[in-house]
Protein backbone atom coordinates (compact mmCIF):
# COMPACT_ATOMS: atom_id res chain seq x y z
CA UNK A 1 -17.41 4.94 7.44
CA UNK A 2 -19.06 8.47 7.43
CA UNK A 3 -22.66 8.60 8.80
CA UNK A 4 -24.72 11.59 8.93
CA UNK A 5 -27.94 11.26 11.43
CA UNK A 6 -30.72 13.64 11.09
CA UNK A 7 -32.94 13.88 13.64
CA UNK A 8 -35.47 16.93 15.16
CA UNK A 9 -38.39 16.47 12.15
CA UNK A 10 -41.99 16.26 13.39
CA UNK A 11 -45.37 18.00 13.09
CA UNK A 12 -45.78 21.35 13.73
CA UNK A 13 -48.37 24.26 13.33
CA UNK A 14 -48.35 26.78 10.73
CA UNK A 15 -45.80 29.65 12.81
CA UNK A 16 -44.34 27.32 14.51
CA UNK A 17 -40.43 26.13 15.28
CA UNK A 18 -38.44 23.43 15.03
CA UNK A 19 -34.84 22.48 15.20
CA UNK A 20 -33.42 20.00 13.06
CA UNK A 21 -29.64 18.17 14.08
CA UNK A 22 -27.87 16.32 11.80
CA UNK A 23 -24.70 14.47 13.86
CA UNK A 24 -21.46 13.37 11.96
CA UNK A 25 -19.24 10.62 12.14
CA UNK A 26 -16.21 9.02 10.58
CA UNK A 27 -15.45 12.17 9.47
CA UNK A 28 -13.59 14.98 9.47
CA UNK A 29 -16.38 16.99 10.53
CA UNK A 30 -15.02 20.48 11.46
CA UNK A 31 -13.05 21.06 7.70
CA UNK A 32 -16.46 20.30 5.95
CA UNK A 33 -19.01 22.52 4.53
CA UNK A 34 -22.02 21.11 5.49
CA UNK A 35 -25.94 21.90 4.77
CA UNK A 36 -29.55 21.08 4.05
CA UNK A 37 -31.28 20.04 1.59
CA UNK A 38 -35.41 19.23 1.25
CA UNK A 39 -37.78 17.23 -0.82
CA UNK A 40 -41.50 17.65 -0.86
CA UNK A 41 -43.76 15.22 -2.35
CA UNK A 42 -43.23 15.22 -5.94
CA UNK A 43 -40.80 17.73 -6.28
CA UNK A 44 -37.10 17.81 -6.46
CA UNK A 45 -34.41 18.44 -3.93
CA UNK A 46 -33.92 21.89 -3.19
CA UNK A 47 -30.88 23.08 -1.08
CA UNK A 48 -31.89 25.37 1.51
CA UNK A 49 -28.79 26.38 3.76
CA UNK A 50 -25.09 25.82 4.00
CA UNK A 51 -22.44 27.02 6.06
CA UNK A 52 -18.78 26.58 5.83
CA UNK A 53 -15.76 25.40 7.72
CA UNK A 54 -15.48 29.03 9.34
CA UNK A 55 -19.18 28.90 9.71
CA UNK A 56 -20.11 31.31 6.78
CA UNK A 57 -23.79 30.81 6.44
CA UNK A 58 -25.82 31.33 2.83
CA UNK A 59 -29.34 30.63 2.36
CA UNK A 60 -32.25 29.83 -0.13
CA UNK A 61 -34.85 33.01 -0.86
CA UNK A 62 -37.44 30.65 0.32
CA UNK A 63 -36.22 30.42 4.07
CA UNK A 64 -33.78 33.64 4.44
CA UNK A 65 -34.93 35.40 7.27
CA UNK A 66 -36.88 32.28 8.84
CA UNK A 67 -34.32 29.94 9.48
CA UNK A 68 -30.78 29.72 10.81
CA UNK A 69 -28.11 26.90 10.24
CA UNK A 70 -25.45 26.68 12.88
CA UNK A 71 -22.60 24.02 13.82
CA UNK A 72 -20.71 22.68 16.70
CA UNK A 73 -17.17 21.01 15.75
CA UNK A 74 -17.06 19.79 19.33
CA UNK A 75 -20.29 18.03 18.82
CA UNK A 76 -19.66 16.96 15.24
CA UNK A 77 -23.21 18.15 14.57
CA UNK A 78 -24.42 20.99 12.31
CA UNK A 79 -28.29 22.21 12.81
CA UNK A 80 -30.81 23.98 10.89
CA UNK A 81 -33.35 26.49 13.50
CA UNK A 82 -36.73 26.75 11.67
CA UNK A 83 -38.59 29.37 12.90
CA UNK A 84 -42.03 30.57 11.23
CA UNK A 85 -43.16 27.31 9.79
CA UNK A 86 -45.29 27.52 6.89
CA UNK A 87 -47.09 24.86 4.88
CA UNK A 88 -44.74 24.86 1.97
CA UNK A 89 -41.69 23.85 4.18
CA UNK A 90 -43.72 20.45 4.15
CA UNK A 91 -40.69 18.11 3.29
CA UNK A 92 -38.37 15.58 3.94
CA UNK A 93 -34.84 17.62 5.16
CA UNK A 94 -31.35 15.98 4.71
CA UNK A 95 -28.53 16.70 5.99
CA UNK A 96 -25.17 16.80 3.89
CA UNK A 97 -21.60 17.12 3.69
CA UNK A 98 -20.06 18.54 0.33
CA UNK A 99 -16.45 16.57 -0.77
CA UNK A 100 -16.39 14.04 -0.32
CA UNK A 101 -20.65 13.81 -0.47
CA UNK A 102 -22.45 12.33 2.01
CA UNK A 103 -26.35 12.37 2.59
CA UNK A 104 -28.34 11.49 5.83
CA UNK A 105 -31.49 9.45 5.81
CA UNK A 106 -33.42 12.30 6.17
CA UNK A 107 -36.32 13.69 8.74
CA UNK A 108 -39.79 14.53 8.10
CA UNK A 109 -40.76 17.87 8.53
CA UNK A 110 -44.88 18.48 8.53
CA UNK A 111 -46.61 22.17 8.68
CA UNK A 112 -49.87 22.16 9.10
CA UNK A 113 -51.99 25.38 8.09
């Protein structure tokens, strides 16, 4: 049974950091593209950042240059470094794995101005 575990969410200032993790299991973690998605209140998912089995990295316009996604096979765990926080980044980030799909439970992310 695949799981995917977010964790790392919490409140932070406006400019601030955070770093999200998202661990994997029952999987096989290291052949997977994996990314992150977020949902703010009354909005849909957006996909912000993926990276690939050879850890090829693409990002949304909205965080380029802000954050960074990274992976460790060994660790089974893929994470997302958020770096100059701003109030619109207010969401709830998931965590998932593309073919088969999987989702996390996600992890809320607050910026306050």
């Amino acid at each position: 049974q695949v799981q995917l575990v977010e964790s790392g969410g919490g409140l932070v200032q406006a400019g601030g950091s955070l770093r999200l993790s998202c661990a994997a299991s029952g999987t096989m973690f290291s052949s997977n593209v994996m990314g992150w998605y977020r949902q703010a209140p009354g909005k849909q998912r957006e996909w912000v950042a993926s990276i690939t089995s050879d850890s090829t990295t693409t990002y949304a316009d909205s965080v380029k240059g802000r954050f960074t996604i990274s992976r460790d096979n060994a660790k089974n765990t893929v994470y997302l470094q958020m770096n100059g926080l701003k109030p619109e980044d207010t969401a709830i980030y998931y965590c998932r794995q593309w073919r088969p799909d999987y989702w996390g439970q996600g992890t809320q992310v607050t910026v306050s101005s």
